[in-house]
N, C-alpha and C. Protein backbone atom coordinates (compact mmCIF):
# COMPACT_ATOMS: atom_id res chain seq x y z
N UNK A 1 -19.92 -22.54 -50.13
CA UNK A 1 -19.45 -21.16 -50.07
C UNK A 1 -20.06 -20.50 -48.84
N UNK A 2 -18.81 -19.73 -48.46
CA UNK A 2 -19.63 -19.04 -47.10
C UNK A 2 -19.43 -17.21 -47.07
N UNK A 3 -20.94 -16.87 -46.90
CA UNK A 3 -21.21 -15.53 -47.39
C UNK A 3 -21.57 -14.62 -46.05
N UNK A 4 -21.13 -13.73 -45.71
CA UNK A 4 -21.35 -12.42 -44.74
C UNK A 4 -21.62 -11.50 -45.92
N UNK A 5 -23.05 -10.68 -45.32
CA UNK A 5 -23.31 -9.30 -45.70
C UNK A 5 -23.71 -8.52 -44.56
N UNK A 6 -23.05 -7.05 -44.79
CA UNK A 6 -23.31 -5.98 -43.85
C UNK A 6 -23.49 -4.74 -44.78
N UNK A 7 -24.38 -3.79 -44.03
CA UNK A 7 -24.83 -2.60 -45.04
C UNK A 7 -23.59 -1.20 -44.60
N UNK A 8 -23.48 -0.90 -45.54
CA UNK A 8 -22.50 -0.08 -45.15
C UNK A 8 -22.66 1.60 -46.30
N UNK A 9 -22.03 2.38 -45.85
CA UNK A 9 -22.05 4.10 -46.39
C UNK A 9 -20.74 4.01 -46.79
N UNK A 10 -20.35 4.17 -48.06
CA UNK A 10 -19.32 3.99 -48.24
C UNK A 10 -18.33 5.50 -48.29
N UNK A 11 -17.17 5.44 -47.99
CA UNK A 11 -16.53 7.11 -47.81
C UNK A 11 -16.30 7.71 -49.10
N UNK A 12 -15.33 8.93 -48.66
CA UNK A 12 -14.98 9.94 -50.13
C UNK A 12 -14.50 9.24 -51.31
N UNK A 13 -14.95 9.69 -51.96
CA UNK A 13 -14.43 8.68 -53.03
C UNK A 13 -14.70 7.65 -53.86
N UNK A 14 -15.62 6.92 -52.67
CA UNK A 14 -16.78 5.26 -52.91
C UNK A 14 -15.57 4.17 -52.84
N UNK A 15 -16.66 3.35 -53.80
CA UNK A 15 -15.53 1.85 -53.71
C UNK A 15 -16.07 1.64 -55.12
N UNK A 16 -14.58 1.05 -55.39
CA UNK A 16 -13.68 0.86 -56.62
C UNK A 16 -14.48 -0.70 -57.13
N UNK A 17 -15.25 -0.72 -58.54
CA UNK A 17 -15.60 -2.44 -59.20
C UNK A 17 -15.02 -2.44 -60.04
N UNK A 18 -14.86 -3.55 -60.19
CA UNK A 18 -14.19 -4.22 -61.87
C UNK A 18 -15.46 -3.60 -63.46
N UNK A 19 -16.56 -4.13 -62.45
CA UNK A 19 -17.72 -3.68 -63.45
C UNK A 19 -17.93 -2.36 -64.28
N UNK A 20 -18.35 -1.25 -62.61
CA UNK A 20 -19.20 0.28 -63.19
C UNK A 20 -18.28 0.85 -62.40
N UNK A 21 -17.12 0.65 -62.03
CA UNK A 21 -16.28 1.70 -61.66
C UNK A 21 -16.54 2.02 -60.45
N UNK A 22 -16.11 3.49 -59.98
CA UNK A 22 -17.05 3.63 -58.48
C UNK A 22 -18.30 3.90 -57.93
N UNK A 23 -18.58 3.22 -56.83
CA UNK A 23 -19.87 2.95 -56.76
C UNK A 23 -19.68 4.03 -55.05
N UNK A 24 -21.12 4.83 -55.06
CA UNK A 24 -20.93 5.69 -53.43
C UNK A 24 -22.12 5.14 -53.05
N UNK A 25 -21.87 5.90 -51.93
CA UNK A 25 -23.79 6.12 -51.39
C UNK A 25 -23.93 4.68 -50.08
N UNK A 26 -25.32 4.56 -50.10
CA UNK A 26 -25.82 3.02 -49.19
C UNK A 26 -25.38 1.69 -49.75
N UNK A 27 -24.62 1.26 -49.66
CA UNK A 27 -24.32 -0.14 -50.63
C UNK A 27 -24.34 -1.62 -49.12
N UNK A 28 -24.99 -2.55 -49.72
CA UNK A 28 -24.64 -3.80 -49.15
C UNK A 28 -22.62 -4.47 -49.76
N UNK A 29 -21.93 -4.89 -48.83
CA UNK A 29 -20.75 -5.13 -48.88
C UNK A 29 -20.89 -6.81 -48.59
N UNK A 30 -20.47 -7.82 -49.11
CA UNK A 30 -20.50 -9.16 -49.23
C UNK A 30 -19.20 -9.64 -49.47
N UNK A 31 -19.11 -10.80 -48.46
CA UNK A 31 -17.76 -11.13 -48.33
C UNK A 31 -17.97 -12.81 -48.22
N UNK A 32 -17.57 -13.07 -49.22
CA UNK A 32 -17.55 -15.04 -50.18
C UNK A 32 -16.25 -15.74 -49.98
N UNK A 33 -16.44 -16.31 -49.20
CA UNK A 33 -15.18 -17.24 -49.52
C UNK A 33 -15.83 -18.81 -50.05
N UNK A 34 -15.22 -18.77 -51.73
CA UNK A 34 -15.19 -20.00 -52.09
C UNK A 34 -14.73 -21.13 -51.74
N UNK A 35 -15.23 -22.37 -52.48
CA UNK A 35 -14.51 -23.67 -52.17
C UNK A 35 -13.23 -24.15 -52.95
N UNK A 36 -12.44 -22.93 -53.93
CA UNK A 36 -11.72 -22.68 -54.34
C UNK A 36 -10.41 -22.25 -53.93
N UNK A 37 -11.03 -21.35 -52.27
CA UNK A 37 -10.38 -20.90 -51.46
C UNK A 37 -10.08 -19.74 -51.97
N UNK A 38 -10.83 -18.54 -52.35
CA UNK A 38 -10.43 -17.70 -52.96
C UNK A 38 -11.50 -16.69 -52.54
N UNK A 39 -11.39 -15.55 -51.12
CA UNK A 39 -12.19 -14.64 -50.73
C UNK A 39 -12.16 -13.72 -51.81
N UNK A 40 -13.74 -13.39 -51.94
CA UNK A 40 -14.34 -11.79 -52.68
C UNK A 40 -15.02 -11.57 -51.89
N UNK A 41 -14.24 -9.65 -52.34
CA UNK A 41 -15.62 -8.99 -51.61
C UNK A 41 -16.54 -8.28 -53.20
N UNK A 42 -17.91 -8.16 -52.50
CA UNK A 42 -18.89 -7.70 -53.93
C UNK A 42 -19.19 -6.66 -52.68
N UNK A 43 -20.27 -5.35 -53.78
CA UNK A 43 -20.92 -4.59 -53.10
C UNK A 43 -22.10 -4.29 -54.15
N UNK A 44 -23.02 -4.08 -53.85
CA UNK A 44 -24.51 -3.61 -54.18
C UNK A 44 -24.93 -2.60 -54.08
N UNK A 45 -26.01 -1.93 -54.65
CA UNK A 45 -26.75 -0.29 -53.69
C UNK A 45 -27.45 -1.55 -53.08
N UNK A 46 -27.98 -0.49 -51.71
CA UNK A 46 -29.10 -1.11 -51.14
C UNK A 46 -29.70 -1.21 -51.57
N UNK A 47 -30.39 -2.48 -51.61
CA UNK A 47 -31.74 -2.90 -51.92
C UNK A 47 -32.22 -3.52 -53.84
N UNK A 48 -30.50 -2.95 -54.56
CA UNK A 48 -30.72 -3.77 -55.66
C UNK A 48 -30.02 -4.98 -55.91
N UNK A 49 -30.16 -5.50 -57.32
CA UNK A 49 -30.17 -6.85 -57.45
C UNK A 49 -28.67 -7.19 -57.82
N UNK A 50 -27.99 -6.14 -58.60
CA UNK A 50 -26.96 -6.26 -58.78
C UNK A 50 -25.84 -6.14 -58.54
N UNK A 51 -24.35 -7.52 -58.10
CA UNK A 51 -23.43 -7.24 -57.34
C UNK A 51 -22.47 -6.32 -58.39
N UNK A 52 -21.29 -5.99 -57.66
CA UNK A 52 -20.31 -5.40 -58.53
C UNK A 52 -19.23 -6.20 -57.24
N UNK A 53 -17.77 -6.57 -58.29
CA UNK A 53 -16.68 -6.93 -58.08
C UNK A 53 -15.83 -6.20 -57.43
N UNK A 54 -15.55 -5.86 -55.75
CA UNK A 54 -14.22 -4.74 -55.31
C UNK A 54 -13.29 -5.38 -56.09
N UNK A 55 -13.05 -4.09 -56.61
CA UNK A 55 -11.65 -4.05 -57.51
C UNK A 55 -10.33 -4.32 -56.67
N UNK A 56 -9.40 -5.49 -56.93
CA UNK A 56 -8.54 -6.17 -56.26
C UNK A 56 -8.35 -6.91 -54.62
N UNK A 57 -10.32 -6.95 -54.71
CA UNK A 57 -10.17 -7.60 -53.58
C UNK A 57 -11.11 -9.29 -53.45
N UNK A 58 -10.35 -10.00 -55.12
CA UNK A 58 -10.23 -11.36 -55.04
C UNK A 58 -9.12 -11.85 -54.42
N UNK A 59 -8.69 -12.49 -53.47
CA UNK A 59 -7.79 -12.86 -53.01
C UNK A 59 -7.96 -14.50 -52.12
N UNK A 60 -6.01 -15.48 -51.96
CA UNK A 60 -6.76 -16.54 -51.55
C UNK A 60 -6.24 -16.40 -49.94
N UNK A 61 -7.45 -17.02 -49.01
CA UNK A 61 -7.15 -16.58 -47.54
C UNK A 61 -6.65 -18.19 -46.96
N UNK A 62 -6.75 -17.94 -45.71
CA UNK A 62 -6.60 -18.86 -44.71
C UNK A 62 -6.79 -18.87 -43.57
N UNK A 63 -7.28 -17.70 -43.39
CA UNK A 63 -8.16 -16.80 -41.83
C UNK A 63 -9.53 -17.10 -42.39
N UNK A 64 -10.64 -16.97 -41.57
CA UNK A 64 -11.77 -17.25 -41.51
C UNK A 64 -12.37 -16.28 -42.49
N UNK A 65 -13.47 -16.62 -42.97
CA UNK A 65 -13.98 -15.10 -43.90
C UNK A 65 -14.61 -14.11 -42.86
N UNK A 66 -15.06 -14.56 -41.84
CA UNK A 66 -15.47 -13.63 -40.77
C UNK A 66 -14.20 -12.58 -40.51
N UNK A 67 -13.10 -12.82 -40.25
CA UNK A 67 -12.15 -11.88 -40.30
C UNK A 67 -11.86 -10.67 -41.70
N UNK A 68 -11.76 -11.14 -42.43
CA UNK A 68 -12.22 -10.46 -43.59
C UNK A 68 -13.07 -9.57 -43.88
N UNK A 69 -14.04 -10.08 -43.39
CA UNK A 69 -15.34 -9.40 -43.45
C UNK A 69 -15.30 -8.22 -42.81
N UNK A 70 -14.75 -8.44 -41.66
CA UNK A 70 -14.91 -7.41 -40.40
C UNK A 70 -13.84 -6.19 -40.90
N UNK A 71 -12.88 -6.48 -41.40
CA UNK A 71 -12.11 -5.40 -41.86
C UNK A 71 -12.70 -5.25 -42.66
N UNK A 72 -13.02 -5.17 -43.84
CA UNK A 72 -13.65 -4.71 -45.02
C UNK A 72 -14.33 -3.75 -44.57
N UNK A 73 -15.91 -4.21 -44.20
CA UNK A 73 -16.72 -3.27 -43.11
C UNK A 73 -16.26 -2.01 -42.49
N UNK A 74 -14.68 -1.86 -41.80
CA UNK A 74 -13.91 -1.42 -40.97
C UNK A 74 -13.33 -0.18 -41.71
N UNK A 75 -12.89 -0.89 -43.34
CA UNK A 75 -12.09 0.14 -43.89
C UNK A 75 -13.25 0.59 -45.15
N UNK A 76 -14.34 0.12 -45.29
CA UNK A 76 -15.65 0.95 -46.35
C UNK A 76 -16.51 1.80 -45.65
N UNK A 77 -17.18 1.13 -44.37
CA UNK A 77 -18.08 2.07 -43.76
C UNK A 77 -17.61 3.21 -43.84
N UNK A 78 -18.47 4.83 -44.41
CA UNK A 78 -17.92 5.87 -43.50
C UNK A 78 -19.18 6.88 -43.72
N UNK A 79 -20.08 5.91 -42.72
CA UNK A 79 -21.53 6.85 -42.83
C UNK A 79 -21.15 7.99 -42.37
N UNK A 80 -19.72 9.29 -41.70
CA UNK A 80 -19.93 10.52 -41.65
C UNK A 80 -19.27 10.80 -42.55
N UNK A 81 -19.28 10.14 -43.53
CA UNK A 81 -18.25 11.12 -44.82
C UNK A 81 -16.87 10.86 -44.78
């Protein structure tokens, strides 16, 4: 499995888990692509232990997970709000 994490501020609103619902604030964003072939993204608060599931963003790729990643990042970051 191959894993990218980047720390990110997430915007109005937060980001959407399967788990606890929406999550705001400092979160780590993690982007997995299995040997299943099946990219997730998870997100965390900073600095704790526990992931949460982006809500509908299990999906199966065929682009690199680095590409993935980078949008994700692209469309969660929004350290000005």
């Amino acid at each position: 499995m191959s894993t990218l994490t980047t720390n990110i501020v997430a915007g109005p609103g937060g980001v959407m888990t399967d788990e606890v619902g929406v999550v705001t604030g400092e979160l780590t964003l993690a982007s997995e692509l299995g040997a299943d072939g099946l990219a997730r993204l998870k997100v965390q608060y900073l600095g704790a232990g526990e992931w949460y599931t982006v809500t509908g963003a299990t999906v199966p790729v065929t682009d690199p997970v680095a590409a993935l990643h980078a949008q994700a990042v692209g469309i969660l970051n929004r350290p000005e709000g």
